[in-house]
Protein backbone atom coordinates (compact mmCIF):
# COMPACT_ATOMS: atom_id res chain seq x y z
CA UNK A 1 63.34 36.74 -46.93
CA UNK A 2 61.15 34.35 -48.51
CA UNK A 3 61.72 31.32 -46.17
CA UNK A 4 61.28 33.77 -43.62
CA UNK A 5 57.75 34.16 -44.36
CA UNK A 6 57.26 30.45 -45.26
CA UNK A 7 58.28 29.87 -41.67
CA UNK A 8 56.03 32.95 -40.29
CA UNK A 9 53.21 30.99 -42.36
CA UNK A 10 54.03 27.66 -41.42
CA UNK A 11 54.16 28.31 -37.82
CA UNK A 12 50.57 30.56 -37.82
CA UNK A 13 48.69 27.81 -39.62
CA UNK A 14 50.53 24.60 -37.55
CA UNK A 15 49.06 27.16 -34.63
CA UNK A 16 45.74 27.57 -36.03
CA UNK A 17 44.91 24.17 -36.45
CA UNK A 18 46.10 23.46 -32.85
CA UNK A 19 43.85 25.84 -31.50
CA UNK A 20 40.79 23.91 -33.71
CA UNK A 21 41.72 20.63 -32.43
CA UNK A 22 41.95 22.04 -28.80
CA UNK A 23 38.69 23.47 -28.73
CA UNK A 24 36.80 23.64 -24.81
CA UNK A 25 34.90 20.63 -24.57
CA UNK A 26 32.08 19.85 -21.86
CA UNK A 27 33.46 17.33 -19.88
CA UNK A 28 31.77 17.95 -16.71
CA UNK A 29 29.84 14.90 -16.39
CA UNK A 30 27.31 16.50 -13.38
CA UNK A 31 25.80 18.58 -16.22
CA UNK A 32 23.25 16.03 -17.93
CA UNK A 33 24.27 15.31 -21.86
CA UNK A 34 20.56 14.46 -23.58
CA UNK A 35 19.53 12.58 -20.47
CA UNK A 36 15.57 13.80 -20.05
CA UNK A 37 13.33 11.12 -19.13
CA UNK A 38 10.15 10.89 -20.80
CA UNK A 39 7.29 9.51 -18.67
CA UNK A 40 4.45 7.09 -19.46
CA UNK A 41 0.92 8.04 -18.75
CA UNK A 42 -0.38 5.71 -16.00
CA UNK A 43 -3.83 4.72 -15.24
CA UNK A 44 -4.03 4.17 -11.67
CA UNK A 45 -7.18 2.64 -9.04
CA UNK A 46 -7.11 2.27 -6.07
CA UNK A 47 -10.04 0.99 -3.98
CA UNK A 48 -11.35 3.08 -1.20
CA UNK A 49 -11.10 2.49 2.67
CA UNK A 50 -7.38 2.47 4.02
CA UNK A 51 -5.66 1.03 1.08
CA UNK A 52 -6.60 3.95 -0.90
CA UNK A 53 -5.50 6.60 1.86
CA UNK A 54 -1.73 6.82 0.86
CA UNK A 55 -2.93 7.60 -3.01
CA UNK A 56 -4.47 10.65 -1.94
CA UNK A 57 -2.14 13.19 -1.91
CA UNK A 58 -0.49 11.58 -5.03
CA UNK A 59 -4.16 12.10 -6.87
CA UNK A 60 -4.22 15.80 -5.63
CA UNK A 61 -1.03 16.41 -7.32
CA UNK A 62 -1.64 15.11 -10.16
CA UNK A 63 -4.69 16.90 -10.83
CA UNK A 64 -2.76 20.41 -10.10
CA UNK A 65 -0.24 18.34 -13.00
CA UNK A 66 2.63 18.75 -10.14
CA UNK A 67 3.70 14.85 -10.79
CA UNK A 68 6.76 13.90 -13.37
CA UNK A 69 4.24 11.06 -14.38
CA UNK A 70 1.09 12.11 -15.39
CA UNK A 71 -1.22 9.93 -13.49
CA UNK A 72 -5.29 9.26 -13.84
CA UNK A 73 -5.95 8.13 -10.44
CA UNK A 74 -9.51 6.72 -9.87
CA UNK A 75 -11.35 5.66 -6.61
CA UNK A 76 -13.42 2.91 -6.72
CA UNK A 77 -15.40 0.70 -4.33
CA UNK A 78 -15.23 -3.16 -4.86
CA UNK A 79 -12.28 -4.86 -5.47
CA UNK A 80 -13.77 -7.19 -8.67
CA UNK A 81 -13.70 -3.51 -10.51
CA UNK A 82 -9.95 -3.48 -9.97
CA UNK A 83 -9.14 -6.80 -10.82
CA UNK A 84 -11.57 -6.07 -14.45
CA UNK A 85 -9.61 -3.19 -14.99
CA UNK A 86 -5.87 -5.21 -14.51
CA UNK A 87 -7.21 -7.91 -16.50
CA UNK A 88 -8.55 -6.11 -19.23
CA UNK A 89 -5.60 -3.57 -19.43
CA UNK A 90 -7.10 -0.67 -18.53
CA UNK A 91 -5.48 -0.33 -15.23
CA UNK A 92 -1.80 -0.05 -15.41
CA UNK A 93 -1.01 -0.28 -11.42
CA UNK A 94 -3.26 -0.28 -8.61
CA UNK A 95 -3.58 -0.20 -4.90
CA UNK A 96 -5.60 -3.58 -3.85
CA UNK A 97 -5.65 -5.94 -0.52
CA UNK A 98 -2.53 -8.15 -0.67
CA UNK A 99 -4.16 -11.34 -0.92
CA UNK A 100 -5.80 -10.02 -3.96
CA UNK A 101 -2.88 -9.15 -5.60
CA UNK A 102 -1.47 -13.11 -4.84
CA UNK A 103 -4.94 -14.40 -6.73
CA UNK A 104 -4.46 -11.96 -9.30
CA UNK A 105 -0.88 -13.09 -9.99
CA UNK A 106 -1.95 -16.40 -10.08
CA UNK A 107 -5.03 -15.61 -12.70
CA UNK A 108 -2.75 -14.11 -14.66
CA UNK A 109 -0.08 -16.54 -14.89
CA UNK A 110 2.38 -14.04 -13.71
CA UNK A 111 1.13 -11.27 -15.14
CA UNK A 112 1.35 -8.47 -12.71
CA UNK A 113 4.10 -7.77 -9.83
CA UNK A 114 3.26 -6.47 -6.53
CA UNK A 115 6.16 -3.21 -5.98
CA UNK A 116 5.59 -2.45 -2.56
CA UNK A 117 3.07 -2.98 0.57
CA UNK A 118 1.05 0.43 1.20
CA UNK A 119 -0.80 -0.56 4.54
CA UNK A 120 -0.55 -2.95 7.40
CA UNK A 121 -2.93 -4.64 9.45
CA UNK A 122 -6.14 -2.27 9.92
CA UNK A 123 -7.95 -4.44 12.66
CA UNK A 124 -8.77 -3.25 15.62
CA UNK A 125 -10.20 -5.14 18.88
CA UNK A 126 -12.75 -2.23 20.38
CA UNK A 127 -13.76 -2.10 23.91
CA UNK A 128 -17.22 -0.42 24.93
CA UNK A 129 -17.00 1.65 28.37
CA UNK A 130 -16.56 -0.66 31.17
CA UNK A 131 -14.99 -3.47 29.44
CA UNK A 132 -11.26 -3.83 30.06
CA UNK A 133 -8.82 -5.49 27.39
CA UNK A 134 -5.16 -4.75 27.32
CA UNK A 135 -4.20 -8.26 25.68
CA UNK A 136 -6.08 -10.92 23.51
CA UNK A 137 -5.96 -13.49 26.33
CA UNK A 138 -8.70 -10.89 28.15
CA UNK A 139 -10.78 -11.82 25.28
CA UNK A 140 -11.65 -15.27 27.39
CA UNK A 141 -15.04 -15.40 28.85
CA UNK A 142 -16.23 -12.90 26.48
CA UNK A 143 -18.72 -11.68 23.59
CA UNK A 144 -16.64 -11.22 20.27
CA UNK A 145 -18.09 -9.63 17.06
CA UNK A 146 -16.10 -9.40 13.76
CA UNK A 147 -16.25 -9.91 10.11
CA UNK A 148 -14.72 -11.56 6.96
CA UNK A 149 -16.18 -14.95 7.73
CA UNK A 150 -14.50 -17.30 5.27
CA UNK A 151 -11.64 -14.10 4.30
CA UNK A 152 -8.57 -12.41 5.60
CA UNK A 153 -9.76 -11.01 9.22
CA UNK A 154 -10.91 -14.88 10.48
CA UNK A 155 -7.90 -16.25 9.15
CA UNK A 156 -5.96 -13.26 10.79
CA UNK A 157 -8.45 -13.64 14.25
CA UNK A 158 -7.98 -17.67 14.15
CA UNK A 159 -3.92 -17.85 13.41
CA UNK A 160 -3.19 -14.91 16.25
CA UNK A 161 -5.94 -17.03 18.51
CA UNK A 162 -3.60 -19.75 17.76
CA UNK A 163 -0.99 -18.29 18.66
CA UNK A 164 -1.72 -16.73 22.19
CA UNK A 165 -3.43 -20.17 23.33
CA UNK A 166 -6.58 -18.99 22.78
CA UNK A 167 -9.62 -21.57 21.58
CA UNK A 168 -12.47 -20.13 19.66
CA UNK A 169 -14.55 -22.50 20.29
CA UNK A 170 -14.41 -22.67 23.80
CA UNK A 171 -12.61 -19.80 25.31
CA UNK A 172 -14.69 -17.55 23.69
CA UNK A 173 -18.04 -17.06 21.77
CA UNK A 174 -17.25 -15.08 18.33
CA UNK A 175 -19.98 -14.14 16.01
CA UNK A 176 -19.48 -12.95 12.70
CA UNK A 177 -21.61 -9.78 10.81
CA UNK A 178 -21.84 -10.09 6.89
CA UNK A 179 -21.22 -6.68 6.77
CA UNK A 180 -18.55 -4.19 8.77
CA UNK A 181 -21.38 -1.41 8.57
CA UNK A 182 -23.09 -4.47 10.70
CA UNK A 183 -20.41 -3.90 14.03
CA UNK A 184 -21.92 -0.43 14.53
CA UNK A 185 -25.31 -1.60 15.74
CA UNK A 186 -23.84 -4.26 18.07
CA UNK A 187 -23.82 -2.27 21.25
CA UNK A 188 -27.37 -1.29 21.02
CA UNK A 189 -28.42 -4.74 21.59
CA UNK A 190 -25.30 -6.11 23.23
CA UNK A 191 -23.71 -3.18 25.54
CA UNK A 192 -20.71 -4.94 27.12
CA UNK A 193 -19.92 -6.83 24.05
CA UNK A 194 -16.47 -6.92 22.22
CA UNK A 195 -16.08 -5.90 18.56
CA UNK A 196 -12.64 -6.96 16.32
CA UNK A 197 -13.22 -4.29 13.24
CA UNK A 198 -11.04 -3.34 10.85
CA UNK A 199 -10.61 0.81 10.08
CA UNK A 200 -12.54 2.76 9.54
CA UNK A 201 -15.42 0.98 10.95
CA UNK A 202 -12.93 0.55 14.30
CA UNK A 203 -12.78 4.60 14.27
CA UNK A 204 -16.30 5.24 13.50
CA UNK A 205 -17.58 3.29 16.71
CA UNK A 206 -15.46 5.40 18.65
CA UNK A 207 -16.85 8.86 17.31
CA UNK A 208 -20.31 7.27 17.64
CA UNK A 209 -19.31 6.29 21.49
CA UNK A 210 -17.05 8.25 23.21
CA UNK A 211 -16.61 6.47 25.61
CA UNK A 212 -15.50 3.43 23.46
CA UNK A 213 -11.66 3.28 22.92
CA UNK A 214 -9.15 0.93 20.63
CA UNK A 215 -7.46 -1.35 22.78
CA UNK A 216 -5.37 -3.55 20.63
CA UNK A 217 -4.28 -3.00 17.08
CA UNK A 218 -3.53 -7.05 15.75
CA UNK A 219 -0.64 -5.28 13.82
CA UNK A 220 1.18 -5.24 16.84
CA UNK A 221 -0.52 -8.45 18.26
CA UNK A 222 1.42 -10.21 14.97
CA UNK A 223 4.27 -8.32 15.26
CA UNK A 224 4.75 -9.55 19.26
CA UNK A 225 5.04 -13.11 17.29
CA UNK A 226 8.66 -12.68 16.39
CA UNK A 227 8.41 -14.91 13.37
CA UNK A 228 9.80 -12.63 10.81
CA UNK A 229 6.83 -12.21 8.56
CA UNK A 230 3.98 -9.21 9.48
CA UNK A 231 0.87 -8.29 8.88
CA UNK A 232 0.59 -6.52 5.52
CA UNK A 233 -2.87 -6.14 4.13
CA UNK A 234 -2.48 -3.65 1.47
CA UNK A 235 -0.14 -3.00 -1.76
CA UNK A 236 0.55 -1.50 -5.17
CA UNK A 237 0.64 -3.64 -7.85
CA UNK A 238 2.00 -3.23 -11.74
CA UNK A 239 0.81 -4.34 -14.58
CA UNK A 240 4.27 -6.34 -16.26
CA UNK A 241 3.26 -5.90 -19.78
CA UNK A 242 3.50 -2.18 -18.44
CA UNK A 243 5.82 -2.56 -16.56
CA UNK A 244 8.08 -4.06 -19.39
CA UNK A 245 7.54 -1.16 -21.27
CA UNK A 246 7.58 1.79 -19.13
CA UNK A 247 9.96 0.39 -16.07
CA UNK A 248 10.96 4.31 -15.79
CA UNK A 249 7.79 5.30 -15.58
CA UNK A 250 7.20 2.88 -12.78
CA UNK A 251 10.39 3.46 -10.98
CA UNK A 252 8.93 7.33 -10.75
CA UNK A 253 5.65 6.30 -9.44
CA UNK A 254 7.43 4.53 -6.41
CA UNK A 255 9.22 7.47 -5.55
CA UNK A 256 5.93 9.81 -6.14
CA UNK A 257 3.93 7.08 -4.47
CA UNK A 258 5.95 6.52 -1.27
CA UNK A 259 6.20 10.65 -0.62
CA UNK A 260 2.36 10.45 -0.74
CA UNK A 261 1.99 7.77 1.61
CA UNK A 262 4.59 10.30 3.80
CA UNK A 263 2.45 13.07 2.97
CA UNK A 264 -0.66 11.24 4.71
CA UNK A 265 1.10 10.24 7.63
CA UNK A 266 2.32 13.59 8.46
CA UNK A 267 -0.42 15.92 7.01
CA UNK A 268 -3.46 13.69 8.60
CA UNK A 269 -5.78 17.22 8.44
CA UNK A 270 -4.88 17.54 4.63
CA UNK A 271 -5.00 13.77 3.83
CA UNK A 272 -8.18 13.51 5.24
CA UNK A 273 -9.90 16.36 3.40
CA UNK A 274 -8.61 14.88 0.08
CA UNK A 275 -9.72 11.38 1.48
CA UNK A 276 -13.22 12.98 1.74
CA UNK A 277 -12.96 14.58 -2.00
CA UNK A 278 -11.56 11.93 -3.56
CA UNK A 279 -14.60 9.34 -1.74
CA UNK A 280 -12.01 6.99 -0.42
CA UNK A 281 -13.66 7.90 3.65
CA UNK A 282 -16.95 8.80 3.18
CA UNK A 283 -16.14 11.84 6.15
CA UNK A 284 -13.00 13.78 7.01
CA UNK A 285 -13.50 13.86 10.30
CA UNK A 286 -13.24 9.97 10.51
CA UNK A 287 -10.87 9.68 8.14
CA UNK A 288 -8.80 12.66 10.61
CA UNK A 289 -9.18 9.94 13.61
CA UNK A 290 -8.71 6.47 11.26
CA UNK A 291 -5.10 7.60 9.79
CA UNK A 292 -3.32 6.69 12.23
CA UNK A 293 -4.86 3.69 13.01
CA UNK A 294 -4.43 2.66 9.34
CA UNK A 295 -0.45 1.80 9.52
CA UNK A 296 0.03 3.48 6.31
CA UNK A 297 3.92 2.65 5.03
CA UNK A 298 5.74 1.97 2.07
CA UNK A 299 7.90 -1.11 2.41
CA UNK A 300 9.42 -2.55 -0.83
CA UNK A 301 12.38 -4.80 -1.74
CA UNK A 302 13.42 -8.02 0.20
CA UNK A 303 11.68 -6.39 3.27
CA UNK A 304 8.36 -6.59 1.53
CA UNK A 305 9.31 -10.31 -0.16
CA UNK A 306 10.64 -11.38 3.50
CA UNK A 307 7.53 -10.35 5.57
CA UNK A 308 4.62 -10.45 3.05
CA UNK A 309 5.27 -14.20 2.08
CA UNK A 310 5.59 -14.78 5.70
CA UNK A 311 2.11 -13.49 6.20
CA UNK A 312 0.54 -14.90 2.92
CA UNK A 313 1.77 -18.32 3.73
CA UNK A 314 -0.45 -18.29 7.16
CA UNK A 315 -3.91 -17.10 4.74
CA UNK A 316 -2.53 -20.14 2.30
CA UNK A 317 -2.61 -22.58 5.19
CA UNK A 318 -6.11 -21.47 6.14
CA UNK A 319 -7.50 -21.70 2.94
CA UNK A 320 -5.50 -21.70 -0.46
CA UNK A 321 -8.40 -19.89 -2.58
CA UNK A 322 -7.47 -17.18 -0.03
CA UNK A 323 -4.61 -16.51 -2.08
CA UNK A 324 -5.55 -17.95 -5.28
CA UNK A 325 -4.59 -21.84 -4.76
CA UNK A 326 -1.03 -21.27 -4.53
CA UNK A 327 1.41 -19.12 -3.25
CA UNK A 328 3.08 -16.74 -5.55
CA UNK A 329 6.83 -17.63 -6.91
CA UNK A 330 9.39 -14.82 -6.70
CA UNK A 331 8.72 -12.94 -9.65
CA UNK A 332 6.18 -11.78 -8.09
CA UNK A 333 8.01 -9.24 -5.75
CA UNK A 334 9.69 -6.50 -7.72
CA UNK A 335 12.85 -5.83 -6.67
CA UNK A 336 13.43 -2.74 -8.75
C-alpha cells in the first residue's frame, strides 16, 4: 500500500511541475513586447511664402497636440533668421530654399542634412490681356520683368534661356525689380509687358488683373529638358547633432511632414486659412489661388539626391556662392 501512494505522489508532483514549466507564454510576435517609442521635442521654422505652405497643416496639429512628436513650429520671414537659429541650435529642422540648405551645409562643415525637397519651382512667366505666350521662345521681341538679380530665379531664367536658344541680350530686353512686391506695379506703366514672378507674387497679379493669366510654369519648362535633374527650390533640413540623437524622432516628422504637405494639396480651402493664421500668405484668398501653382511635394531618397544635385550643379555653374562655393558631398542627402 505504501508504494502505492509513493507512486500516486510521485506521479502528481512529476505532473505538477510539468504543468509549471508549460505555462502559456505570449508568443504572438504582432502584439508589441515594451516597444513604445518615445519622441523628441522638435523646434521647427519654416520661412513663409511657398516653402512654408506644406508645414501648415502639420503646425495646426500640433497645436490641437494631435502629432506623435510634439512640434514648436514657427513662421518667420527672412531666411538669415533660419540659418541663426540652425547655427546656434535653436532650430532643430527647418523648411528653407534649397540652395540655402547647400550653403548652410557647407558653413557648417557638414553639419545639417537636407531629408527631403518640400516645393518645386514656383516661377511663373505672366501674360497681361492681349499678350500671347504658350512657350519661352514667344518671349523674343518682348518686354521681360523678373527678380533675383544675382540669385536663384536669373540663374534659373538664364540656364532655361540657354537651353531653348534663347539670348538675353539680344532676343529679348529683361529688366530686373529689387523687390517681387516691385512686379505688381509694372503694368501700370508698361501694359503689354511680360512679368517672370515667382508665387505668390505670380497669383497676386492675377487677382489684381483678371484678365492676366499664368502661361508657363518653368517647373515644367525644366522638366521638358529631359536631363534627369528638376527644379526643386524648397526643402526640410535636420539638424545632425539632432538628428544623431533623436533619428526616431526625425523618421516621425517625415511621415507627419509628408501627410501635411498631402493635406495642403488636397484641402487647398483649409491650407489656405491656416496659411493666413499662421502668416506664411499674408491673405487666404491668394494663398486659395497660389497652392496649386506652388508644386508642393515631398520627394526624398535617391529621387531627391538624383534630381536636386542635378539642379544645384546648374546654380554652382552660375555662380558657386550660390550654393556656398561648393557643391555638397553625399552626406548631405539623408537616405533614412
Amino acid at each position: 500500500m505504501k508504494k502505492i501512494l509513493s507512486l500516486i505522489l510521485a506521479i502528481i508532483m512529476v505532473f505538477g511541475l510539468a504543468a509549471c514549466g508549460t505555462e502559456p507564454q505570449n508568443t504572438d510576435s504582432s502584439i508589441p513586447q515594451n516597444s513604445e517609442v518615445t519622441y523628441a521635442d522638435a523646434n521647427v521654422y519654416v520661412l513663409s511664402g511657398p516653402t512654408g505652405i506644406g508645414a501648415a497643416n502639420l503646425k495646426s496639429k500640433a497645436d490641437k497636440k494631435e502629432t506623435a512628436v510634439n512640434y514648436n513650429v514657427t513662421v518667420v520671414a527672412k531666411p538669415d533668421e533660419v540659418v541663426a537659429k540652425i547655427s546656434n541650435g535653436e532650430a532643430d529642422i527647418a523648411a528653407i530654399a534649397t540652395n540655402l540648405a547647400a550653403k548652410l551645409y557647407n558653413k557648417t562643415n557638414g553639419g545639417i542634412s537636407i531629408l527631403a525637397v518640400n516645393t518645386l519651382g514656383v516661377l511663373n512667366v505672366v501674360t497681361p490681356e492681349g499678350v500671347e505666350v504658350t512657350s519661352l521662345a514667344d518671349l523674343k521681341g518682348k518686354k521681360v520683368y523678373t527678380t533675383g538679380q544675382g540669385s536663384n530665379p536669373e540663374y534659373i531664367i538664364n540656364y532655361l534661356f540657354e537651353k531653348n536658344g534663347i539670348k538675353k541680350d539680344t532676343d529679348l530686353t529683361l529688366e530686373f525689380k529689387a523687390e517681387g512686391t516691385e512686379l505688381l506695379t509694372v503694368w501700370a506703366n508698361d501694359p503689354t509687358a511680360v512679368i517672370i514672378a515667382p508665387q505668390p507674387v505670380a497669383t497676386t497679379l492675377t487677382v489684381q488683373n483678371p484678365k492676366a493669366k499664368i502661361a508657363i510654369d518653368l517647373t515644367d519648362e525644366w522638366e521638358k529638358l529631359g536631363d534627369g535633374s528638376a527644379l526643386m527650390m524648397g526643402c526640410v533640413v535636420v539638424r545632425n547633432e539632432y538628428l544623431k540623437e533623436n533619428k526616431a524622432t526625425v523618421d516621425k516628422f517625415m511621415e507627419e511632414y509628408k501627410a501635411s504637405v498631402e493635406a495642403a494639396n488636397k484641402d487647398i480651402d483649409g491650407t489656405a486659412a491656416l496659411c493666413e493664421t499662421y502668416g506664411i500668405v499674408a491673405k487666404a484668398a491668394i494663398a486659395k489661388k497660389a497652392i496649386p501653382n506652388c508644386n508642393l511635394c515631398f520627394i526624398s531618397g535617391n529621387e531627391m539626391k538624383t534630381k536636386l544635385s542635378g539642379y544645384l550643379n546648374v546654380l554652382f555653374n552660375a555662380d558657386k556662392t550660390a550654393v556656398g562655393g561648393k557643391l555638397p558631398e553625399d552626406g548631405f542627402y539623408y537616405e533614412g
